[in-house]
N, C-alpha and C. Protein backbone atom coordinates (compact mmCIF):
# COMPACT_ATOMS: atom_id res chain seq x y z
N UNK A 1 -36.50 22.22 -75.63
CA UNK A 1 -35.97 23.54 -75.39
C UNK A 1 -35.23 23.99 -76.64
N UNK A 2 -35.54 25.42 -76.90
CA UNK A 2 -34.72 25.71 -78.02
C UNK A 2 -33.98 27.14 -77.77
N UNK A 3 -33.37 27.59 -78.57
CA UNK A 3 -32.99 29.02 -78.90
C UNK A 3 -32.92 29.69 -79.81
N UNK A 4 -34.33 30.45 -79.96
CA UNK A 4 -34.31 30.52 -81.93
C UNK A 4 -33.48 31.82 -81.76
N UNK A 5 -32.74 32.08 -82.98
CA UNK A 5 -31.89 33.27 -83.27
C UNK A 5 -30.55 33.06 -82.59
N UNK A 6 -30.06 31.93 -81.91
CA UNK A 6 -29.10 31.56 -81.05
C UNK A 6 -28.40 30.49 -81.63
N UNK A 7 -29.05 29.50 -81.62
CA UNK A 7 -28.65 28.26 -81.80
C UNK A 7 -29.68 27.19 -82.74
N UNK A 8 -29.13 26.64 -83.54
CA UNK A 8 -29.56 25.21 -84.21
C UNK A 8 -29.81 24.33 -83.75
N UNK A 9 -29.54 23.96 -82.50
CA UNK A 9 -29.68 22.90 -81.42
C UNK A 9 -31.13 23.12 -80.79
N UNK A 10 -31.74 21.73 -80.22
CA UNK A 10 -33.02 21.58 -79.57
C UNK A 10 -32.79 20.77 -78.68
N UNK A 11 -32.91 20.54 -77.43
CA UNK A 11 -33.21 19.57 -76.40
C UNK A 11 -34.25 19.08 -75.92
N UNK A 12 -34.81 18.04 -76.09
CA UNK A 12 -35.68 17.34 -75.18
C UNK A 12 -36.16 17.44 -73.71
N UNK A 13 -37.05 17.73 -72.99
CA UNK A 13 -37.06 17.48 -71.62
C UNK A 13 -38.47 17.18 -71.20
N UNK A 14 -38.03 16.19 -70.19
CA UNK A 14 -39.55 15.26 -69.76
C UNK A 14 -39.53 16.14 -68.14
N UNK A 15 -40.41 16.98 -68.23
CA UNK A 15 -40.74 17.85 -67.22
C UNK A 15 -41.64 16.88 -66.22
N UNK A 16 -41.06 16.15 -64.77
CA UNK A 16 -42.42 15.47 -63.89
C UNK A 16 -42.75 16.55 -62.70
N UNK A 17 -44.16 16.09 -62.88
CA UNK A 17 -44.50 17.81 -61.66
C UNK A 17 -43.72 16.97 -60.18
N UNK A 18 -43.63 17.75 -59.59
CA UNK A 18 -43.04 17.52 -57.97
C UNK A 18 -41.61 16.90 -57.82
N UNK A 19 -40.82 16.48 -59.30
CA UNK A 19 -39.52 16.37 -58.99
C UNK A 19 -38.80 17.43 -58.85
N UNK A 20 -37.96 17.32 -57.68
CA UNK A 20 -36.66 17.69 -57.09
C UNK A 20 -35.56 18.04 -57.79
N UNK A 21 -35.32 19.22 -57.84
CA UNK A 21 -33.88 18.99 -58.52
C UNK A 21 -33.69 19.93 -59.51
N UNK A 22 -32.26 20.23 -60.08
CA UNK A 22 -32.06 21.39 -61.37
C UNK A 22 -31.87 20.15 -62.57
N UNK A 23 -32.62 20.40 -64.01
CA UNK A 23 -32.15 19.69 -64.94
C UNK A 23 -31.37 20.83 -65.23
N UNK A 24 -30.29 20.14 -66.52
CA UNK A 24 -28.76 20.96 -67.20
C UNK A 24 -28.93 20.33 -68.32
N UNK A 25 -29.08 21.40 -69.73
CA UNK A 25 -29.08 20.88 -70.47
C UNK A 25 -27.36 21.98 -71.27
N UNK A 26 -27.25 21.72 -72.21
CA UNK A 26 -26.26 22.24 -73.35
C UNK A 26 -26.88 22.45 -74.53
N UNK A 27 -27.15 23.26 -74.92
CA UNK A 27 -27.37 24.21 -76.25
C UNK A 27 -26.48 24.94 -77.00
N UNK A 28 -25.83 24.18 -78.25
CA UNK A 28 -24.75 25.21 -78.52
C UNK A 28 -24.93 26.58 -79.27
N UNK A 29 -23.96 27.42 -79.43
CA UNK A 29 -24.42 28.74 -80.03
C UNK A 29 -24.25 28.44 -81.01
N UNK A 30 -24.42 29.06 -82.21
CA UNK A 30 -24.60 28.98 -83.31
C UNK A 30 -23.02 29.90 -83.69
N UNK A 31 -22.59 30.45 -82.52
CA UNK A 31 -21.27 30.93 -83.24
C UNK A 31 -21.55 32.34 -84.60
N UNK A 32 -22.72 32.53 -84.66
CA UNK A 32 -22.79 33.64 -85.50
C UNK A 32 -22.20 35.13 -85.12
N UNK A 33 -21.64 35.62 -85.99
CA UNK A 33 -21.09 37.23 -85.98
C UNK A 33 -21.79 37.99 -86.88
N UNK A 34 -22.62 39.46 -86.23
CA UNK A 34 -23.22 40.28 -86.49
C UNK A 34 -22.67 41.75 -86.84
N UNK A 35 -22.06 41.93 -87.21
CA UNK A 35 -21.74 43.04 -87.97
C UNK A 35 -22.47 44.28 -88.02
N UNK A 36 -22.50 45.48 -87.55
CA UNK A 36 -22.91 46.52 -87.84
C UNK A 36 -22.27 48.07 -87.55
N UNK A 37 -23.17 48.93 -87.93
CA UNK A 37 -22.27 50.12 -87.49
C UNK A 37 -22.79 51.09 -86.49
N UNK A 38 -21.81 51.63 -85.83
CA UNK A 38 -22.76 52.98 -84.63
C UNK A 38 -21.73 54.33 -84.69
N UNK A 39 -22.59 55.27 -84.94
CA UNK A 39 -21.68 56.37 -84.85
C UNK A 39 -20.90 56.96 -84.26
N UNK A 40 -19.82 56.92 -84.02
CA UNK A 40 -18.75 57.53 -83.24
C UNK A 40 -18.25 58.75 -84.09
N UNK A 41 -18.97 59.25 -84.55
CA UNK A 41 -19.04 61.23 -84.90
C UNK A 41 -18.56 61.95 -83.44
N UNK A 42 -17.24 62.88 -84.16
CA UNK A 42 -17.26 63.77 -82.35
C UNK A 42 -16.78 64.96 -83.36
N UNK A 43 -17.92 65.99 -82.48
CA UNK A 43 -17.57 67.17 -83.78
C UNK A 43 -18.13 67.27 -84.94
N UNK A 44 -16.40 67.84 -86.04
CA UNK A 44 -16.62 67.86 -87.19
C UNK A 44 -15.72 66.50 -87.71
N UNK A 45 -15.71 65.23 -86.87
CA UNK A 45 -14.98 64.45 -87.47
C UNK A 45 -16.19 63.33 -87.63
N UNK A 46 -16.56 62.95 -88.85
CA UNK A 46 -17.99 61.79 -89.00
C UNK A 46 -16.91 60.58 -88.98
N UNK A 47 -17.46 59.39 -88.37
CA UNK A 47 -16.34 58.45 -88.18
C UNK A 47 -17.69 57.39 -87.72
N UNK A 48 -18.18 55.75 -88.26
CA UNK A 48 -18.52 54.88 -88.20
C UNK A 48 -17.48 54.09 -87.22
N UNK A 49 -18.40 53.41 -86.37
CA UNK A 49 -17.72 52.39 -85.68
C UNK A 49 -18.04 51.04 -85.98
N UNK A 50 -17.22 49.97 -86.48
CA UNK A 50 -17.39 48.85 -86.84
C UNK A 50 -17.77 47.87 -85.66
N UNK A 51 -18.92 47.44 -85.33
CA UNK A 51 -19.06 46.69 -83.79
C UNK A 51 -19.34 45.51 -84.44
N UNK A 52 -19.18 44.36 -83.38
CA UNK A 52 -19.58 43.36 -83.31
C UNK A 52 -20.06 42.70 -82.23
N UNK A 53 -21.24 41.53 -82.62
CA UNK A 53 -21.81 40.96 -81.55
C UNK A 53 -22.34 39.52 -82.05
N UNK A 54 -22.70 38.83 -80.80
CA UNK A 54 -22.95 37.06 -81.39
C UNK A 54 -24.89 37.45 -81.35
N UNK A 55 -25.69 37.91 -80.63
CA UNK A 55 -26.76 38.43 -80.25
C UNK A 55 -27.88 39.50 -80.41
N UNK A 56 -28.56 39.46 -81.34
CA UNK A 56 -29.18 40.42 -82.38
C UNK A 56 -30.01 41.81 -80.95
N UNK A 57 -30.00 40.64 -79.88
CA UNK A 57 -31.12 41.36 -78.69
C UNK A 57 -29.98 42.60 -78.48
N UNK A 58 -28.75 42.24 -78.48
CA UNK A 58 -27.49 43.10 -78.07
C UNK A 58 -27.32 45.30 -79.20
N UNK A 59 -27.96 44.43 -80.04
CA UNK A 59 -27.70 45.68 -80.95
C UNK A 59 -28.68 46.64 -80.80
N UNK A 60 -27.96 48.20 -80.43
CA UNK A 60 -28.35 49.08 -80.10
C UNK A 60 -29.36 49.50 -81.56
N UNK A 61 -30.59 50.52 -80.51
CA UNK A 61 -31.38 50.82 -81.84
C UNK A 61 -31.11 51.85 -82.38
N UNK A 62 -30.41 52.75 -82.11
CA UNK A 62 -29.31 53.39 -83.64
C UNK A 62 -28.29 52.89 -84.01
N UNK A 63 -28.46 51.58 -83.78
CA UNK A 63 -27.35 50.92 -84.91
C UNK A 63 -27.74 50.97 -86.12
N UNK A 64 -26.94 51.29 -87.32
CA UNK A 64 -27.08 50.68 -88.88
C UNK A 64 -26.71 49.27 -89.13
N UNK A 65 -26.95 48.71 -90.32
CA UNK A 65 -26.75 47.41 -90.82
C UNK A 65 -25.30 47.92 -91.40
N UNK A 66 -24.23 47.13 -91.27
CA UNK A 66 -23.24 47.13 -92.01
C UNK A 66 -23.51 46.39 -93.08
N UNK A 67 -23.17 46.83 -93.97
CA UNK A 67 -23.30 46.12 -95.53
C UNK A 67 -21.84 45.78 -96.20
N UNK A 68 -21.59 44.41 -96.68
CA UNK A 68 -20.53 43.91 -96.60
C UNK A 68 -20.39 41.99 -96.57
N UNK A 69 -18.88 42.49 -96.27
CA UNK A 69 -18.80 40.75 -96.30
C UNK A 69 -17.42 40.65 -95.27
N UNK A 70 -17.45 39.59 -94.71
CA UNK A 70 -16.52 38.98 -93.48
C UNK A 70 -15.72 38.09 -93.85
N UNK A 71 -15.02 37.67 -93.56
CA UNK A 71 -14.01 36.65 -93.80
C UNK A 71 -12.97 36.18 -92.53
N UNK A 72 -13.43 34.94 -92.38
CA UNK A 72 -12.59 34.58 -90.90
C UNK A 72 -12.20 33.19 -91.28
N UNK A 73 -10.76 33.03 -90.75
CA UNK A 73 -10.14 31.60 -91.06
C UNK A 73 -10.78 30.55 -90.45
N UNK A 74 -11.52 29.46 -91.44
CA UNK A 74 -12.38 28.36 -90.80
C UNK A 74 -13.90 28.95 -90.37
N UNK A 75 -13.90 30.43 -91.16
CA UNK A 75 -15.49 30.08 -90.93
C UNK A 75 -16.29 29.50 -92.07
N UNK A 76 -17.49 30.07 -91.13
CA UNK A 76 -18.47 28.55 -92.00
C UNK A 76 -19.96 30.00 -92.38
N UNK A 77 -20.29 29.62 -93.64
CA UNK A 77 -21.24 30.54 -93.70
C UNK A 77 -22.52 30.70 -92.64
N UNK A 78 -23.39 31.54 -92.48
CA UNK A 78 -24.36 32.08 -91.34
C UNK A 78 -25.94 31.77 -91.78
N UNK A 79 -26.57 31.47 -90.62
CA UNK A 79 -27.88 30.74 -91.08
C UNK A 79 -28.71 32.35 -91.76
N UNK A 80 -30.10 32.03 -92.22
CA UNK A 80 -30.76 33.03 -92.59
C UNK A 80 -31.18 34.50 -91.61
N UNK A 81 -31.70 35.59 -92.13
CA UNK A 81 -31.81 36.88 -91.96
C UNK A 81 -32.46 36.87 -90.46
N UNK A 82 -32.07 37.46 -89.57
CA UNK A 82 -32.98 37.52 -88.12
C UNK A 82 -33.55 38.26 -87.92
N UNK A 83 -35.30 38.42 -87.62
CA UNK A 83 -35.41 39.86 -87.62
C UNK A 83 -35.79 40.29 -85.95
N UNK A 84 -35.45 41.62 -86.00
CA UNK A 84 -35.18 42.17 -84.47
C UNK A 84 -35.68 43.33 -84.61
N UNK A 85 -36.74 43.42 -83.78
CA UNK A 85 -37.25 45.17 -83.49
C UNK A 85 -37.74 44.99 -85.14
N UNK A 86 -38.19 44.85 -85.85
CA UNK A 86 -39.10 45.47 -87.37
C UNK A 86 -37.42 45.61 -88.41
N UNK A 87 -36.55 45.25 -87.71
CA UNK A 87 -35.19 45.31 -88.82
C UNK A 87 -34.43 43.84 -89.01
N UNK A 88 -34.52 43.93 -90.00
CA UNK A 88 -33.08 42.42 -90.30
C UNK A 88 -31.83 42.46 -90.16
N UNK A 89 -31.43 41.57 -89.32
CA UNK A 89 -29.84 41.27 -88.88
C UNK A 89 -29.58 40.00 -89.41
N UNK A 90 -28.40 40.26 -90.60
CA UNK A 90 -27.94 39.16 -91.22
C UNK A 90 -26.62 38.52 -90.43
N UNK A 91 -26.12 37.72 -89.97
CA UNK A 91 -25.10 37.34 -89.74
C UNK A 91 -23.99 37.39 -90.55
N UNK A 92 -23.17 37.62 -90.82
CA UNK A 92 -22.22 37.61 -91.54
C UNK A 92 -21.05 36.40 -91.95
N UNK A 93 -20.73 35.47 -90.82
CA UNK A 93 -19.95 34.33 -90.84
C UNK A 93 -20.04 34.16 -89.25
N UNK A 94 -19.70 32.89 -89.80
CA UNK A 94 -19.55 31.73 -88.09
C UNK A 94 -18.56 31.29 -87.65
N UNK A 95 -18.51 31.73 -86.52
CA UNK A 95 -16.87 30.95 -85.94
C UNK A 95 -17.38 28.96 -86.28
N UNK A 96 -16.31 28.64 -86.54
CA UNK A 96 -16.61 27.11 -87.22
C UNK A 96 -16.59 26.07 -85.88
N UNK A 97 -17.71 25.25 -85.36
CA UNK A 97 -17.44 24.76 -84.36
C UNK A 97 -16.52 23.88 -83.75
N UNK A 98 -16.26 24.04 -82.99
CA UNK A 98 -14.85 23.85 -81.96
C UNK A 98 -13.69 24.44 -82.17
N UNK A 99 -14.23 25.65 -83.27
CA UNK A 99 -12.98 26.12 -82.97
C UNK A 99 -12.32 27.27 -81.67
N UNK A 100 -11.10 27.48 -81.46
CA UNK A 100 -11.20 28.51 -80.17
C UNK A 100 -11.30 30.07 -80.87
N UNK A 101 -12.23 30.93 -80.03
CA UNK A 101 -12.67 32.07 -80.11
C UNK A 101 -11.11 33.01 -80.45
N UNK A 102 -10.10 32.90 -79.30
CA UNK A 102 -9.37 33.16 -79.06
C UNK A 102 -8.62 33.43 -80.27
N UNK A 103 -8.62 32.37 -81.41
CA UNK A 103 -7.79 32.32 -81.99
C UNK A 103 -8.36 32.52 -83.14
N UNK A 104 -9.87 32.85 -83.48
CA UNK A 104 -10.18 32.90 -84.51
C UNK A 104 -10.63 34.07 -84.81
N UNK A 105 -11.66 34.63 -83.95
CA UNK A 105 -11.58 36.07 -83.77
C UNK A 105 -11.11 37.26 -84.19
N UNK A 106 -9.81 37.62 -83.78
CA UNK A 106 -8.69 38.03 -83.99
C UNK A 106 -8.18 38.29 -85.11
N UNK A 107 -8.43 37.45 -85.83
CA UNK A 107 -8.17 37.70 -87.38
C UNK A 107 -9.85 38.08 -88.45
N UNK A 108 -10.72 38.18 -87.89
CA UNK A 108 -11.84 38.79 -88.25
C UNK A 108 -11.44 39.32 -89.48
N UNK A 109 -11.73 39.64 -90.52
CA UNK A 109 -11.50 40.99 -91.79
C UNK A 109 -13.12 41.24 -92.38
N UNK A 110 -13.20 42.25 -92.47
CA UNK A 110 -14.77 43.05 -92.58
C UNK A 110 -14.36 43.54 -93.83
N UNK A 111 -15.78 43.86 -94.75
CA UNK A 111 -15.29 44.42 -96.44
C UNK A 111 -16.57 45.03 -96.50
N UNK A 112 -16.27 46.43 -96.46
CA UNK A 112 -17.77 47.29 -96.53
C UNK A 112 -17.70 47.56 -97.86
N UNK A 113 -19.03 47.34 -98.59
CA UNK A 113 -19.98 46.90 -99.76
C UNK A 113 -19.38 48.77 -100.33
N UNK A 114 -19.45 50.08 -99.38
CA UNK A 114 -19.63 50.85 -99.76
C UNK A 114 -18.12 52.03 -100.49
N UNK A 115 -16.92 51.08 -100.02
CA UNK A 115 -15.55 51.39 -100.41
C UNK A 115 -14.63 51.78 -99.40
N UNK A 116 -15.37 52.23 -98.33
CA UNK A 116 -14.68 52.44 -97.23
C UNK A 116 -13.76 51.67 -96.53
N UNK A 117 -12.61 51.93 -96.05
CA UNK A 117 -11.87 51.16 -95.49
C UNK A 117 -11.60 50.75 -93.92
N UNK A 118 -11.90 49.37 -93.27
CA UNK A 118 -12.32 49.45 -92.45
C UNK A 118 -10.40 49.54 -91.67
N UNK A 119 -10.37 50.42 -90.83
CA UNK A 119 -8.95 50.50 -89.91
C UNK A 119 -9.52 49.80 -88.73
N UNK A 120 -8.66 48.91 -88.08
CA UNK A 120 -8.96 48.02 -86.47
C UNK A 120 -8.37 49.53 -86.01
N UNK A 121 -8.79 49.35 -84.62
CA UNK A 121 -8.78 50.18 -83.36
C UNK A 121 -7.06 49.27 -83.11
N UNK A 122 -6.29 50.13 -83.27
CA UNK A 122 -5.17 49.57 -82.20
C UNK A 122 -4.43 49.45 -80.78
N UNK A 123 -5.67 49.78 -80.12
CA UNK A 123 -5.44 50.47 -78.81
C UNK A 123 -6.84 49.17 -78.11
N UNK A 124 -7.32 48.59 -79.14
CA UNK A 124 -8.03 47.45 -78.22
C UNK A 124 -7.25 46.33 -77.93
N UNK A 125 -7.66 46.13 -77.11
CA UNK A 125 -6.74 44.83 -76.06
C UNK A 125 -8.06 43.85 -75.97
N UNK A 126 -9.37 43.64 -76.31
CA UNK A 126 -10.43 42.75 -76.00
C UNK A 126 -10.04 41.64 -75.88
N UNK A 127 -9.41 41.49 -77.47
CA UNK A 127 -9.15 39.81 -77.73
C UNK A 127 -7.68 39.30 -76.92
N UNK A 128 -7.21 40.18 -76.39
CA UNK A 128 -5.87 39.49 -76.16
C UNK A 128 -6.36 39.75 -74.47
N UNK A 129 -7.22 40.43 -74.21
CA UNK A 129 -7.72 40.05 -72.54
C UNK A 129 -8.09 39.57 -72.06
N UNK A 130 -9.22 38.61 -73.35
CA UNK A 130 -10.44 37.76 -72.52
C UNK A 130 -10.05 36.38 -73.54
N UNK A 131 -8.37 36.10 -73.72
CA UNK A 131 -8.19 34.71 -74.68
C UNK A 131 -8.41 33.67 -74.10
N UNK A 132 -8.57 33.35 -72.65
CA UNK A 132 -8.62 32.12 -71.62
C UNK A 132 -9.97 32.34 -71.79
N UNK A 133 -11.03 33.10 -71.89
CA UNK A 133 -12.47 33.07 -71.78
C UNK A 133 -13.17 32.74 -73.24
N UNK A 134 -14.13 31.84 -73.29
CA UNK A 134 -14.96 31.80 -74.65
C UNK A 134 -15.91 33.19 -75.16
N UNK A 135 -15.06 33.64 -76.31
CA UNK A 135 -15.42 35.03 -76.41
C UNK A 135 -16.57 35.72 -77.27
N UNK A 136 -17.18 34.48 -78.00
CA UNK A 136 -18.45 34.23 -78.78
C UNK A 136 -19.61 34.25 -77.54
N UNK A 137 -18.81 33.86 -76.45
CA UNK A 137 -20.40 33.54 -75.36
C UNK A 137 -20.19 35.47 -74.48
N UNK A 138 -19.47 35.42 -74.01
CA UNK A 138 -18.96 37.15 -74.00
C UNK A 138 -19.70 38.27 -75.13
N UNK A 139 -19.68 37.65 -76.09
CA UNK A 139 -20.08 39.35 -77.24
C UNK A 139 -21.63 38.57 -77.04
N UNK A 140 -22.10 37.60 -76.75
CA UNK A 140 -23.18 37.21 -76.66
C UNK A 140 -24.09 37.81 -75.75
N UNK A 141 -22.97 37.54 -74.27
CA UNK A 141 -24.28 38.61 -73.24
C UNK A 141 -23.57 40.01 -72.97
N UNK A 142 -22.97 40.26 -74.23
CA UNK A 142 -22.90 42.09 -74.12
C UNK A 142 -21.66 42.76 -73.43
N UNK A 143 -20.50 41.70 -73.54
CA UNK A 143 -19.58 42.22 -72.38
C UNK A 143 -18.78 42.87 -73.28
């Protein structure tokens, strides 16, 4: 069993016809962060929204590629280019494994290639709502 675009990990399984039962396996994520942008234009005010996600299936198709570079305490650089729908989604950095989401997250810093300066939303509460929950598996199925 695998998860390409997910995970680095592969599991084994000896499938017998007519046994009984749920197998459970563990596949870890790959912990990758995807970076891109979606327009939050209202009006005459043009305004990019900096999103993020662990899940390339997740990104809307008027999303743009953010172009840039990430920087997160203890990450670990991101496997090669994914491609999705006829477009490439690069990962940007990896939460470093075992580390907690909670705590790493949070300090995210994004550096757009194009000069722009990225401002956090200060009125999001995500990370400080869902800190008891693993939040790499969350931006994963879209929450």
């Amino acid at each position: 069993l695998t998860a390409p675009g997910c995970s680095s990990s592969e599991e084994v399984a000896e499938i017998v016809h007519g046994c009984p039962g749920t197998a459970h396996f563990k596949i870890l994520a790959s912990g990758e962060l995807h970076v891109f942008l979606q327009d939050n234009s209202f009006d005459d005010d043009v305004k990019d929204g900096v999103m993020l996600c662990t899940n390339v299936e997740n990104i809307p198709e008027d999303a743009r590629p953010f172009v840039g570079a990430a920087s997160l305490p203890g990450g670990c650089p991101p496997r090669p280019s994914i491609e999705q729908a006829g477009r490439m989604w690069k990962g940007l950095i990896c939460v470093r494994v075992g580390a907690k989401c909670s705590e790493s997250l949070p300090n995210l810093q994004v550096h757009s290639s194009d000069g722009r300066e990225y401002v956090p939303n200060e009125d999001l509460t995500w990370f400080e709502d869902f800190a008891s929950e693993c939040e790499v598996a969350m931006l994963f199925a879209g929450l």
